[in-house]
Protein backbone atom coordinates (compact mmCIF):
# COMPACT_ATOMS: atom_id res chain seq x y z
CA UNK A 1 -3.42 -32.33 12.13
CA UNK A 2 -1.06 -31.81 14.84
CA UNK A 3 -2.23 -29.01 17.70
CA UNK A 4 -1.36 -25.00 16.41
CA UNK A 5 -1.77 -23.96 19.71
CA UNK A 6 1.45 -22.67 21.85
CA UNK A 7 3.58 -22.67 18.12
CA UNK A 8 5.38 -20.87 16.06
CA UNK A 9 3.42 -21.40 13.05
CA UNK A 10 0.38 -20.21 15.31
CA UNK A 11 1.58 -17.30 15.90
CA UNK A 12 2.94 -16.84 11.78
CA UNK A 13 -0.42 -17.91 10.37
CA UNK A 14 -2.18 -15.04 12.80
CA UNK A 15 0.20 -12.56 11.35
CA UNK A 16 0.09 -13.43 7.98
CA UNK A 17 -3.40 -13.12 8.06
CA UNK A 18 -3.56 -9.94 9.22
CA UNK A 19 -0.97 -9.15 7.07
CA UNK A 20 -3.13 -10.16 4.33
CA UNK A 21 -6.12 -8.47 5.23
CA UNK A 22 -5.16 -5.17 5.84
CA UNK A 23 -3.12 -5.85 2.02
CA UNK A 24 -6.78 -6.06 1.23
CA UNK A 25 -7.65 -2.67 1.95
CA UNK A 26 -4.40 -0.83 1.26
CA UNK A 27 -4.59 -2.40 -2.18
CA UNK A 28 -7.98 -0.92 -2.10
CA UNK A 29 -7.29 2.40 -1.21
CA UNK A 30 -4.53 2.26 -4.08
CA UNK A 31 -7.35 1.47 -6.54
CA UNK A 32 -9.12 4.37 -5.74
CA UNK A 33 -6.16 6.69 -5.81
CA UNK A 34 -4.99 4.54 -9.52
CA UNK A 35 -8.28 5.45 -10.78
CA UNK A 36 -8.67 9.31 -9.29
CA UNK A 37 -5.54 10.10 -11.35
CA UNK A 38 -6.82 8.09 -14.39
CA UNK A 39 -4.92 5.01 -14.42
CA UNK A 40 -7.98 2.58 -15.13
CA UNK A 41 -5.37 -0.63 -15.61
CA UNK A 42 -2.85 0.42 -12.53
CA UNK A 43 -6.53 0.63 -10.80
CA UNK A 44 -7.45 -3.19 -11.98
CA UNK A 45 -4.52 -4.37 -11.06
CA UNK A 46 -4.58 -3.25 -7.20
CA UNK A 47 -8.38 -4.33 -7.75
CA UNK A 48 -7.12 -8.12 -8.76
CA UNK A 49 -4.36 -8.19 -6.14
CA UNK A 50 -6.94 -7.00 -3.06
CA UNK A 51 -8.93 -10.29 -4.16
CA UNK A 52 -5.92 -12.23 -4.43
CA UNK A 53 -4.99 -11.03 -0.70
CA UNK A 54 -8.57 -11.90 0.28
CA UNK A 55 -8.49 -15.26 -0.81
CA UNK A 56 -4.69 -15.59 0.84
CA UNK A 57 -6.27 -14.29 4.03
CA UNK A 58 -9.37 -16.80 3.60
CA UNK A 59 -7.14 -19.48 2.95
CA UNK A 60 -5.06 -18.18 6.50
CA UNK A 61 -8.24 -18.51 8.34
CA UNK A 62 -8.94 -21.93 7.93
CA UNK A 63 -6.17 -22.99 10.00
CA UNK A 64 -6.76 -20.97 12.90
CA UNK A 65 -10.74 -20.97 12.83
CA UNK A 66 -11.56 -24.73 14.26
CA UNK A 67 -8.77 -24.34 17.37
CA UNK A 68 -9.16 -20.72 18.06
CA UNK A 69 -12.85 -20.47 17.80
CA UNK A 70 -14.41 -17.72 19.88
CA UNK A 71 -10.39 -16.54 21.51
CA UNK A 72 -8.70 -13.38 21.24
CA UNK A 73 -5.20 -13.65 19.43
CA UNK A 74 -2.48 -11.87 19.73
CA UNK A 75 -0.46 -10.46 16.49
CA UNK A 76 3.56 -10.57 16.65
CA UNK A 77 4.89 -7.74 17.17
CA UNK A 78 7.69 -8.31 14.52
CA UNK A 79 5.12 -8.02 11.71
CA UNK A 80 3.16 -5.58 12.35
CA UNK A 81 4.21 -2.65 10.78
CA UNK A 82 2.86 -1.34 7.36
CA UNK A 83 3.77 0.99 5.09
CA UNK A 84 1.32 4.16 4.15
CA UNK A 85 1.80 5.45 1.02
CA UNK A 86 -1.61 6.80 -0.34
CA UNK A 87 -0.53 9.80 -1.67
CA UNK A 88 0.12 9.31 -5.26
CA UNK A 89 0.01 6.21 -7.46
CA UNK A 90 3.97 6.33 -8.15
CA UNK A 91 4.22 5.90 -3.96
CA UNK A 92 1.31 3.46 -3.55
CA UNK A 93 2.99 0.98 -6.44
CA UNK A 94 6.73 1.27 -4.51
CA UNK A 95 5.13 0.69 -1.34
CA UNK A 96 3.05 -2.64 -2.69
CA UNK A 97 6.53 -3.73 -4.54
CA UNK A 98 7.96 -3.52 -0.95
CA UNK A 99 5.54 -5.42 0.74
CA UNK A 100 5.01 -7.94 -1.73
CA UNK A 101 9.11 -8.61 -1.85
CA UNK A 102 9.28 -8.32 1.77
CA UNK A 103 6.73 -11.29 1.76
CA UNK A 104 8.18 -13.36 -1.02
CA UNK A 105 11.76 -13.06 -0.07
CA UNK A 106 11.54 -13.00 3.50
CA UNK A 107 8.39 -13.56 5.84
CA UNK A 108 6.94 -16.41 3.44
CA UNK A 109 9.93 -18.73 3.03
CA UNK A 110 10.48 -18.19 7.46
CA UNK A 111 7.26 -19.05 7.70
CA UNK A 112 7.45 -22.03 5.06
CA UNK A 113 10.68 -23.02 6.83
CA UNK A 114 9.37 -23.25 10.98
CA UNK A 115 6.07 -24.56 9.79
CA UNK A 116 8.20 -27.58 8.37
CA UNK A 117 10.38 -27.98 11.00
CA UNK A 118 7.35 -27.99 13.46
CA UNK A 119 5.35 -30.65 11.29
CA UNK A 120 2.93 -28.68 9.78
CA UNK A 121 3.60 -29.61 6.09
CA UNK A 122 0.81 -28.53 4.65
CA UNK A 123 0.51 -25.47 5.69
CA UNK A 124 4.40 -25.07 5.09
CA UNK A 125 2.77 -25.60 1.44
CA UNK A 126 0.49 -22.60 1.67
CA UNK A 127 2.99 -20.66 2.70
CA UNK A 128 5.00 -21.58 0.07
CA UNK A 129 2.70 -21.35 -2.15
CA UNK A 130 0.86 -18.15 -1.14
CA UNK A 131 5.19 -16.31 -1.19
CA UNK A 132 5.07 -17.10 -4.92
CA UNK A 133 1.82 -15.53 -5.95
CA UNK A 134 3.07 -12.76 -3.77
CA UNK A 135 6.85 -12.86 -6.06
CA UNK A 136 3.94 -12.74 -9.13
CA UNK A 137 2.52 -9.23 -7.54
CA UNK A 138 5.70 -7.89 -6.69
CA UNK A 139 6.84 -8.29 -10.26
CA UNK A 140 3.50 -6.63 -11.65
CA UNK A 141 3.74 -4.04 -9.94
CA UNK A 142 7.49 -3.16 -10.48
CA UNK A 143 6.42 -3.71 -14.63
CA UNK A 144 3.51 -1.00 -13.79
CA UNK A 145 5.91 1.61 -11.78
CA UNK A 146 8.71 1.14 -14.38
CA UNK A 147 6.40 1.95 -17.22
CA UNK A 148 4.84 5.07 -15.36
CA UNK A 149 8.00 6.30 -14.53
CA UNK A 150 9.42 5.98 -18.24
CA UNK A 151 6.25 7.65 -19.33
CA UNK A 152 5.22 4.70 -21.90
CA UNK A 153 1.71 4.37 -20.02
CA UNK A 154 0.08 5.68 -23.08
CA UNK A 155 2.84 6.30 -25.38
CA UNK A 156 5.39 3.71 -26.52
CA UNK A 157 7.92 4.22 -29.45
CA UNK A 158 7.11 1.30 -31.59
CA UNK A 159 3.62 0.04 -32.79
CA UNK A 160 1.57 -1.49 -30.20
CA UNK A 161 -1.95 -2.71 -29.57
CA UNK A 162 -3.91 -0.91 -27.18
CA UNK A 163 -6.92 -2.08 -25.70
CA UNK A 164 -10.01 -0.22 -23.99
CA UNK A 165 -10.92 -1.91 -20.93
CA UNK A 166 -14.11 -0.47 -20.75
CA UNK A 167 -15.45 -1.47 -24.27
CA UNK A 168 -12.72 -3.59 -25.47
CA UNK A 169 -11.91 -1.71 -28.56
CA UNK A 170 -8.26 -2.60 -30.18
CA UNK A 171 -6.46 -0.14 -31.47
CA UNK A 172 -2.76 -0.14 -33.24
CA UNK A 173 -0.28 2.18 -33.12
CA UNK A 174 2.60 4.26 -30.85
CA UNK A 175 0.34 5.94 -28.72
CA UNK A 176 -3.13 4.73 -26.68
CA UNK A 177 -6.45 7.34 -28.18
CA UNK A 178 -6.82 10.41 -26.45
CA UNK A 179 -10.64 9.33 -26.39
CA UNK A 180 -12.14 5.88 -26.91
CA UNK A 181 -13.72 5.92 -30.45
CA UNK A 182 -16.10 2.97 -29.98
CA UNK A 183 -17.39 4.06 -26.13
CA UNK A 184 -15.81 7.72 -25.65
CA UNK A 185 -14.06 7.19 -22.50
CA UNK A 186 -10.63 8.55 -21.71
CA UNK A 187 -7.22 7.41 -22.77
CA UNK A 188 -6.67 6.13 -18.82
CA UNK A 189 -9.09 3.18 -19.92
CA UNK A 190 -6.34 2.06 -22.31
CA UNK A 191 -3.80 0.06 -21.35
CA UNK A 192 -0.91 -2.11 -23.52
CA UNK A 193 -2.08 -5.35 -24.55
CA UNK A 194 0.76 -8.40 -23.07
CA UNK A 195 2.05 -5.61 -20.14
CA UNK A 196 1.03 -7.28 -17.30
CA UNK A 197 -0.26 -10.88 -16.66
């Protein structure tokens, strides 16, 4: 592979990957916050997508780790900001549907583009690659905040299967048990079967 150091795509790949690992932890601290208010599957989800962000950081890394061994990088300053938005579930899903569409619409596909043009195909790939899975979060999430904010969490106006994620007790009908009946744990550990993927 040609030499990252001195390019553009250097300088992407350091950003996305710190991009990606501080997702890692805000996704984290969403889980937490998810799960406080009793939102087991909102909680999963920002569980899954933390390890997703790992594994997009991991696969980052391995670029920069054999030609910047033992160096101090510098990130860009373009991409550096974050947003904070720990207070309440509701804020910690818009903020991850900005992110996320920030990177899929925007940062991903420049990233995709310059790596390209400076002969870097593969990891032109990655990038593209790693901007859809991102497209794939931002749409979870903006299924999860729609449903909170219409109130259909637990309670839906047609017949619908509900699952405990916990004990993985199926139940039918318009509204998620107040209490597990197979492992007595809350109606938070319910979720609607088929709402996310």
């Amino acid at each position: 592979m040609k030499k990252l150091k001195g390019t553009k795509t250097a300088s992407n790949l350091i950003t996305a990957f710190a991009g990606e690992s501080q997702a890692v932890q805000r996704y984290t601290l969403s889980q937490k916050i998810a799960d406080k208010e009793g939102y087991k599957h909102i909680a999963k989800v920002f569980e899954e997508t933390a390890l997703n962000e790992r594994a997009h950081a991991n696969a980052l890394y391995k670029y920069l780790k054999d030609e910047f061994e033992n160096e101090a990088i510098e990130l860009n300053p373009d991409y550096t900001a974050f947003p904070v938005v720990y207070k309440d579930t509701k804020l910690a899903l818009k903020g991850a549907i900005d992110g996320e569409n920030d990177e899929a619409e925007t940062m991903y596909p420049e990233f995709a583009k310059i790596a390209k043009e400076e002969g870097f195909d593969d990891i032109a790939k990655s990038f593209t690659e790693i901007g859809e899975v991102e497209e794939h979060h931002r749409d979870r999430y903006k299924t999860l905040l729609d449903t909170l904010e219409a109130g259909e969490m637990f309670k839906k106006d047609e017949v619908t299967i509900w699952k405990c994620l916990n004990c993985g007790y199926i139940y039918e009908g318009e509204e998620a048990p107040v209490v597990c009946p197979a492992c007595k744990h809350p109606q938070g550990f319910f979720m609607a079967v088929g709402l996310v993927k």
